[in-house]
C-alpha atoms as a PDB file:
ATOM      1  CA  UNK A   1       0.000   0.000   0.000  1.00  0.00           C
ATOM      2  CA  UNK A   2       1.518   3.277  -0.979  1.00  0.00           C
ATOM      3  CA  UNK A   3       2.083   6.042   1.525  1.00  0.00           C
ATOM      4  CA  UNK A   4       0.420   9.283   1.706  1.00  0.00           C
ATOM      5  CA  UNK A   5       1.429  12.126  -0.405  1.00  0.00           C
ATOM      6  CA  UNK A   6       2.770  14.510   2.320  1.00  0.00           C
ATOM      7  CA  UNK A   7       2.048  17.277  -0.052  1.00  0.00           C
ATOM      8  CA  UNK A   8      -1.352  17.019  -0.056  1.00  0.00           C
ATOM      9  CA  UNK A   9      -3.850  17.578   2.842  1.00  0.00           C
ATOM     10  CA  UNK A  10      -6.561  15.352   3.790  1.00  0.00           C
ATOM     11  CA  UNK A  11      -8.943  14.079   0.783  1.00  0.00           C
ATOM     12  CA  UNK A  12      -5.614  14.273  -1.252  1.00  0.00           C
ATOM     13  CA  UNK A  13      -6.087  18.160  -1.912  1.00  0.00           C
ATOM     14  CA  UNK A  14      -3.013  20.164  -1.917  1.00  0.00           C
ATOM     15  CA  UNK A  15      -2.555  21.870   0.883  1.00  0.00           C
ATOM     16  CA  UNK A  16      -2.086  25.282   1.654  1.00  0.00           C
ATOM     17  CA  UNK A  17       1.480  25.552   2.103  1.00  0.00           C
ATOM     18  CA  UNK A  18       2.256  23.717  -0.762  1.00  0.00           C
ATOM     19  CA  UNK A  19      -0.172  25.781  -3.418  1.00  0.00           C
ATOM     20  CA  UNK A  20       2.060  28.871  -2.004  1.00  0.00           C
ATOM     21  CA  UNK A  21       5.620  27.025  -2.382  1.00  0.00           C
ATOM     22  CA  UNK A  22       4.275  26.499  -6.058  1.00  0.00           C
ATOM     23  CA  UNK A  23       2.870  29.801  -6.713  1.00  0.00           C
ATOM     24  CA  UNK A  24       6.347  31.067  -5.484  1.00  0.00           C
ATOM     25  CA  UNK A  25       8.127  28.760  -7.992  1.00  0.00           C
ATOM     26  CA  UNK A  26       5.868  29.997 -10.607  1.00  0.00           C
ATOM     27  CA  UNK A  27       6.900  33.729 -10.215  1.00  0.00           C
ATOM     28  CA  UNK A  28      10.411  33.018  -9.854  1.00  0.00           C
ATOM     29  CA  UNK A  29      10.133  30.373 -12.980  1.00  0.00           C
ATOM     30  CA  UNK A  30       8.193  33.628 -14.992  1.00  0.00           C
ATOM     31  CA  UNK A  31      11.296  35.641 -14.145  1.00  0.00           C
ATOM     32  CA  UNK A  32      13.366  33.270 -15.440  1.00  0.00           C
ATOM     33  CA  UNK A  33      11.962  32.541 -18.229  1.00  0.00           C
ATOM     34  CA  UNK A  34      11.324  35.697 -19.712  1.00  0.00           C
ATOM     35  CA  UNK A  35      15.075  36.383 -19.230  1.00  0.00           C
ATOM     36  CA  UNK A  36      14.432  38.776 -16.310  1.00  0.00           C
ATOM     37  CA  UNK A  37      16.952  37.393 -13.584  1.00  0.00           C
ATOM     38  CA  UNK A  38      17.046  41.349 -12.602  1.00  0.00           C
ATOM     39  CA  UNK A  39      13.560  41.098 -11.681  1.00  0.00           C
ATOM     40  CA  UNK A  40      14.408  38.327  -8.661  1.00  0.00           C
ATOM     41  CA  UNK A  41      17.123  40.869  -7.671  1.00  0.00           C
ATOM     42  CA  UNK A  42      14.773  43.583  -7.638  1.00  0.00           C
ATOM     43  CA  UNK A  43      12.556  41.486  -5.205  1.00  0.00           C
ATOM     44  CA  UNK A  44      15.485  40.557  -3.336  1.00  0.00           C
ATOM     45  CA  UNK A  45      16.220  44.308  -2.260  1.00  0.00           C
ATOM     46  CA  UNK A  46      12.406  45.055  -2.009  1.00  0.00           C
ATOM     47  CA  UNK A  47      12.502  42.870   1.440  1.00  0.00           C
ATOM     48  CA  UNK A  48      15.765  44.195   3.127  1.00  0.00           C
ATOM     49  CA  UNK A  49      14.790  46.087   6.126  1.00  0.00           C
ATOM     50  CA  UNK A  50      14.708  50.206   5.521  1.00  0.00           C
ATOM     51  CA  UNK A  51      17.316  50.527   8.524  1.00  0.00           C
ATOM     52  CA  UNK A  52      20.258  49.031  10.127  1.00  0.00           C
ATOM     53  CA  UNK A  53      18.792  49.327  13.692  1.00  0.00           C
ATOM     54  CA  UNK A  54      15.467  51.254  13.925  1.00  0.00           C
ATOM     55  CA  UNK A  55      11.889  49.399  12.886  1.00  0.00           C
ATOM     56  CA  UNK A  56       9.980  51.749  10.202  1.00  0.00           C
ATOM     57  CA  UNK A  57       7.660  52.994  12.661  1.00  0.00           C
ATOM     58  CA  UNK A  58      10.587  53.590  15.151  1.00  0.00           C
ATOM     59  CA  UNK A  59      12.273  55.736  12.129  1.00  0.00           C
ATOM     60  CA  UNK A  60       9.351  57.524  11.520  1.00  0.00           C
ATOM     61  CA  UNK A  61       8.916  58.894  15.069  1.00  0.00           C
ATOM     62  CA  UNK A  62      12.739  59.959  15.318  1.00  0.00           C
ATOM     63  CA  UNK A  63      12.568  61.833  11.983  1.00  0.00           C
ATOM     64  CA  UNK A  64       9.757  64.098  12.513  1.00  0.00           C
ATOM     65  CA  UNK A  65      11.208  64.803  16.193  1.00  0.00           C
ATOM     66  CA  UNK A  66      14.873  65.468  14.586  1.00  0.00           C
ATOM     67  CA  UNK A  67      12.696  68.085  12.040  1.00  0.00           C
ATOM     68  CA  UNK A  68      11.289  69.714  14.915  1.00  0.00           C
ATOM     69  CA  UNK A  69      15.076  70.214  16.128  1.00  0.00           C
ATOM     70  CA  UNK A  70      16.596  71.353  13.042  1.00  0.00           C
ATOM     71  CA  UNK A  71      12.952  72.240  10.797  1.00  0.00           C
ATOM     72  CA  UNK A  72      13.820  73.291   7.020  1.00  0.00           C
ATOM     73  CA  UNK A  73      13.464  76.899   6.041  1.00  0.00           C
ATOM     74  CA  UNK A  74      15.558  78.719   3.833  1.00  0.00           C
ATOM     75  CA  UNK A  75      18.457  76.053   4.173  1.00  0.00           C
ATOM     76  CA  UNK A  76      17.620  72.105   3.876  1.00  0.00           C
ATOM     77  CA  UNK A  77      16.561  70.439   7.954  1.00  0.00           C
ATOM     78  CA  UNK A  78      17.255  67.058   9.459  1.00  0.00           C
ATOM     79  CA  UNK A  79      14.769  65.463   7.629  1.00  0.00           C
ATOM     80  CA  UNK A  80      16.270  66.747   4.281  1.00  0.00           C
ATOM     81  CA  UNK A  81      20.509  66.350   5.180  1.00  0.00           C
ATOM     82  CA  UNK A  82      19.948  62.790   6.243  1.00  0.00           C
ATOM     83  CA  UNK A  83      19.912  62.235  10.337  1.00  0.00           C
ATOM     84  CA  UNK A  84      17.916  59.700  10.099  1.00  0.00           C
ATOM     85  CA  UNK A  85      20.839  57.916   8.362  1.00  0.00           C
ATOM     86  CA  UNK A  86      23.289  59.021  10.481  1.00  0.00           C
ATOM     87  CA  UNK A  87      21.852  58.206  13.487  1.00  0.00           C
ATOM     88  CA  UNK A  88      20.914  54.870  12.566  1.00  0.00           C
ATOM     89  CA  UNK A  89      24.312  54.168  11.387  1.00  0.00           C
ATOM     90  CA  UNK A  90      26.473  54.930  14.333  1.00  0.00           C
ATOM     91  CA  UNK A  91      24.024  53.065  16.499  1.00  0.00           C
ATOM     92  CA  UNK A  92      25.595  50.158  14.781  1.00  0.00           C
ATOM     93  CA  UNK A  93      29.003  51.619  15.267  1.00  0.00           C
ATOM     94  CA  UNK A  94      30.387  53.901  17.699  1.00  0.00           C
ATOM     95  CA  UNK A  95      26.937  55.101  18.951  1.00  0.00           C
ATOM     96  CA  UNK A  96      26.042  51.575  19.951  1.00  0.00           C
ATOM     97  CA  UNK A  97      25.949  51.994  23.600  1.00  0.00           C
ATOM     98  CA  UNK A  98      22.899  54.207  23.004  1.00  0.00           C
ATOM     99  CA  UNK A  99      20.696  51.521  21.664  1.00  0.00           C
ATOM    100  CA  UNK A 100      18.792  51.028  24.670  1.00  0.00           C
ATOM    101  CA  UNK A 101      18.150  55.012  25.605  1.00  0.00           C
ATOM    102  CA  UNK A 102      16.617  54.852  21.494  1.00  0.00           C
ATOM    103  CA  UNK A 103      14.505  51.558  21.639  1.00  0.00           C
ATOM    104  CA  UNK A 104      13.039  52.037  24.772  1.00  0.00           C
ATOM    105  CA  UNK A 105      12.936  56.429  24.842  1.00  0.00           C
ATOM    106  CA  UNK A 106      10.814  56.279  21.756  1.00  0.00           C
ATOM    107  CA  UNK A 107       8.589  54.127  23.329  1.00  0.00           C
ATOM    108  CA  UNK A 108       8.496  56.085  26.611  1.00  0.00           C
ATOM    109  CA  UNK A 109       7.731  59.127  23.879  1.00  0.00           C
ATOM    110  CA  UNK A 110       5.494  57.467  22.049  1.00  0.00           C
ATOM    111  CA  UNK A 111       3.438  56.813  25.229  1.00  0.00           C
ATOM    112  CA  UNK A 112       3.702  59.647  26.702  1.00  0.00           C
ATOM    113  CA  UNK A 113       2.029  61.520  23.415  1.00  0.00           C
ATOM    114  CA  UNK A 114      -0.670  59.125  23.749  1.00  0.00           C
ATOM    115  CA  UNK A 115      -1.426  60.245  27.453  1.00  0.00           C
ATOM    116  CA  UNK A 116      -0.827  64.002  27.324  1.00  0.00           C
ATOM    117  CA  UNK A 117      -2.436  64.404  23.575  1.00  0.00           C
ATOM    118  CA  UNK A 118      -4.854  61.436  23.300  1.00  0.00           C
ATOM    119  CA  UNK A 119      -2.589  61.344  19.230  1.00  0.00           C
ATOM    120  CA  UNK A 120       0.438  60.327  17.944  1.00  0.00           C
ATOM    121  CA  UNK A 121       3.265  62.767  17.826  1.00  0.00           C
ATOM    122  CA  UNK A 122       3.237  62.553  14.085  1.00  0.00           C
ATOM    123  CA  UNK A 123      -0.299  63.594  14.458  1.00  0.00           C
ATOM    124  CA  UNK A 124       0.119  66.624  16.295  1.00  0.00           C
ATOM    125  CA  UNK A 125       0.007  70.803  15.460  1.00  0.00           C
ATOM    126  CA  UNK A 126       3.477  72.373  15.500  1.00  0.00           C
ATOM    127  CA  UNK A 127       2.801  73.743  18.286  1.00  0.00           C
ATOM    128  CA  UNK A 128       2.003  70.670  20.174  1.00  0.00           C
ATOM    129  CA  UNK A 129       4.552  68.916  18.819  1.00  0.00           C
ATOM    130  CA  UNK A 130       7.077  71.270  20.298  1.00  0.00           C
ATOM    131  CA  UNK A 131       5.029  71.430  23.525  1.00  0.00           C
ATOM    132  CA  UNK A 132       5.611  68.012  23.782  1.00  0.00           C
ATOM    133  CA  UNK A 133       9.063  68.452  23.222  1.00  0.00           C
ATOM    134  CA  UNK A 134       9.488  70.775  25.905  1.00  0.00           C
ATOM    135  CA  UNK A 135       7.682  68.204  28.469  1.00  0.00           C
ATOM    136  CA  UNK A 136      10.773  65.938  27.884  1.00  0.00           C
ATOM    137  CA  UNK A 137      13.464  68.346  27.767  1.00  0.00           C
ATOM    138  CA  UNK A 138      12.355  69.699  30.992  1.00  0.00           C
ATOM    139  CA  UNK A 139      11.596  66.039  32.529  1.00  0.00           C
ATOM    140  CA  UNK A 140       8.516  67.538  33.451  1.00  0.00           C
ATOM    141  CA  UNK A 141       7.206  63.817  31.309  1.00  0.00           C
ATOM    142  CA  UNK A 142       4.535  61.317  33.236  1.00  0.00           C
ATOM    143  CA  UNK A 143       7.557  59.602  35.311  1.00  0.00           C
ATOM    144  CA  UNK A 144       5.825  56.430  35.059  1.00  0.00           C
ATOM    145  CA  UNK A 145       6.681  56.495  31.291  1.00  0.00           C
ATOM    146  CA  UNK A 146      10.238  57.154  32.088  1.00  0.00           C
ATOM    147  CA  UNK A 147      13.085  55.641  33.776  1.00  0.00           C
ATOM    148  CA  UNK A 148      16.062  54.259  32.037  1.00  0.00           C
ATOM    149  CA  UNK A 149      16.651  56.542  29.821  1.00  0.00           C
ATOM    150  CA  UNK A 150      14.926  59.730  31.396  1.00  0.00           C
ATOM    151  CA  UNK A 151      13.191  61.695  29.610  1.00  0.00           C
ATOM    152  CA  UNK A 152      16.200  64.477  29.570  1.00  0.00           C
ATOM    153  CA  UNK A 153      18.779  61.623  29.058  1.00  0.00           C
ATOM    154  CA  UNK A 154      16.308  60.671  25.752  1.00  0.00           C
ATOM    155  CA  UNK A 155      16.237  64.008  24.621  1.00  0.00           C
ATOM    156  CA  UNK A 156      19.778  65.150  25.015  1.00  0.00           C
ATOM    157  CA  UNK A 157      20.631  62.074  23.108  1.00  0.00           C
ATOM    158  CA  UNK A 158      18.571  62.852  20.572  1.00  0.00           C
ATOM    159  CA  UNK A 159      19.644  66.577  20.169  1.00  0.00           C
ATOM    160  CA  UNK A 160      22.873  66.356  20.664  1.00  0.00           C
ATOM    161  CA  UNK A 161      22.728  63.495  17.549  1.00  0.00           C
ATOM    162  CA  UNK A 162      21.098  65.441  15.397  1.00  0.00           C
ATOM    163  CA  UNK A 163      23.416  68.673  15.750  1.00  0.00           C
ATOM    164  CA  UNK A 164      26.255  66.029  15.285  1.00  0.00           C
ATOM    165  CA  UNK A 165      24.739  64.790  11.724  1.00  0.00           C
ATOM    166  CA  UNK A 166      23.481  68.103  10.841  1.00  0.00           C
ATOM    167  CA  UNK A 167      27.593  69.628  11.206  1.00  0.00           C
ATOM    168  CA  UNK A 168      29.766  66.868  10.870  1.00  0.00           C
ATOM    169  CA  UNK A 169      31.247  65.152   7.482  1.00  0.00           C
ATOM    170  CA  UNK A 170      28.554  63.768   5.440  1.00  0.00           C
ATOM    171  CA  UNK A 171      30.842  60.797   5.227  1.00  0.00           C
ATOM    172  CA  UNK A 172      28.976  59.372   8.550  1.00  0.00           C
ATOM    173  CA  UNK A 173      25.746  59.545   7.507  1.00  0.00           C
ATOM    174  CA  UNK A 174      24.154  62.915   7.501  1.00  0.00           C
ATOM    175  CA  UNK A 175      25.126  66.436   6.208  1.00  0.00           C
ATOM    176  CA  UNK A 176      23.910  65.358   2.790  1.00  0.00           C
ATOM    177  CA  UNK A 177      25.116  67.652  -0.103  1.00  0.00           C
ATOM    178  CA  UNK A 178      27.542  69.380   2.748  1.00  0.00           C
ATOM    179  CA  UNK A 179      24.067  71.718   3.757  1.00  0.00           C
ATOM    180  CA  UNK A 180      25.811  73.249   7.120  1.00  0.00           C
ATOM    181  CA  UNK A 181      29.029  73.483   5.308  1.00  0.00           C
ATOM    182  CA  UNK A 182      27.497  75.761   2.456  1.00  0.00           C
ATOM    183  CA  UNK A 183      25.097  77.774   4.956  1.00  0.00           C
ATOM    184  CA  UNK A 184      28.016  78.514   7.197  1.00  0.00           C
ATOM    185  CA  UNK A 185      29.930  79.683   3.967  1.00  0.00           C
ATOM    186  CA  UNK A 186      33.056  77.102   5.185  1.00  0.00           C
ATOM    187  CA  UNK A 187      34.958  75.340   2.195  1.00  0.00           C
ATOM    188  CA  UNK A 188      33.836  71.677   1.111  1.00  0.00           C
ATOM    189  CA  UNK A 189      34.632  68.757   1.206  1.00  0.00           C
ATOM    190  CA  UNK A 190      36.495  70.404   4.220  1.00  0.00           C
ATOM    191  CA  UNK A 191      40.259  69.805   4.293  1.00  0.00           C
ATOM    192  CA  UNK A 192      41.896  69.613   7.812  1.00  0.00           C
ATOM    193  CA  UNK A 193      43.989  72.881   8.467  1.00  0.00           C
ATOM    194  CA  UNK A 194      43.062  74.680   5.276  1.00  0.00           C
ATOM    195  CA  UNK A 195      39.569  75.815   5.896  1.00  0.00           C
ATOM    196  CA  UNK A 196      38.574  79.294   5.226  1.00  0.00           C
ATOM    197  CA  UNK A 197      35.655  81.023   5.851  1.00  0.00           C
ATOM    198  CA  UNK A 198      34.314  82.979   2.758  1.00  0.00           C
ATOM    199  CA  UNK A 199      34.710  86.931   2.478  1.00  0.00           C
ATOM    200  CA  UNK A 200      31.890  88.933   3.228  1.00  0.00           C
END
């Protein structure tokens, strides 16, 4: 007496794991076939995370609070010279003894929008948004929410990371298209002992 087909579910109907192993196959054989080996590579990429350290809605958080930091006016903002990037790089470098005060101060943040504003931070007026800010900085934050980091330990962190990809090289992640460099009027890319500012 033959064995059961282990591919097929009770009744000897496929089952469901199997139909999706074979409709997989079938895309990747489609590829393949119509010479489009790109195409796989293209779906390849499509699934790499966004970020080295921070999940997407983690990201999203920490960029609109580094624009309320460093907001875009006449000269590009965080958001625009990249310290999302930065950030997120050194944490998986030589920031990487701040990974806890990120991972668990957004949370504390997050939370403590949620009390204070009944919304998201994301969903906030300006002026909430840097009212809620403020509630941090100060420590003046429900202490419940916070207690390793602080709230000012979470917020110095932050500021003091966005200044630092907002003015250093662009080379570490932020700076992008040397913004402070051309706003301050300072020569770039900078060379070490030969910097000049330009004449008024």
């Amino acid at each position: 007496m033959k064995g059961a087909d282990p591919a097929k579910g009770e009744g000897g109907s496929l089952s469901r794991r199997t139909v999706l192993k074979l409709g997989l196959v079938g895309m990747i054989g489609a590829a393949v076939g119509a010479g489009s080996t790109a195409a796989i590579a293209r779906l390849g990429r499509s699934m790499r995370p966004r970020y080295r350290f921070f999940t997407d809605p983690e990201a999203d958080l920490l960029i609109d609070i580094c624009e309320q930091l460093i907001p875009r006016d006449d000269v590009p903002g965080a958001t625009d010279t990249g310290a999302i990037a930065y950030i997120d790089l050194q944490l998986c470098g030589p920031l990487a003894r701040d990974r806890r005060t990120y991972r668990r101060g957004l949370e504390s943040f997050r939370q403590t929008c949620l009390r204070i504003h009944r919304a998201p931070f994301q969903e906030l007026a300006p002026s909430a948004k840097i009212g809620a800010l403020r509630l941090i900085e100060s420590g003046e934050a429900p202490k419940d929410l916070w207690d390793d980091p602080s709230a000012k330990a979470f917020f110095g962190a932050v500021l003091s990371h966005t200044m630092q990809s907002f003015y250093g090289s662009p080379r570490h992640g932020g700076n992008r298209d040397y913004a402070s460099y051309r706003m301050l009027g300072l020569d770039y890319p900078q060379v070490v002992g030969q910097n000049r500012y330009r004449k008024a």
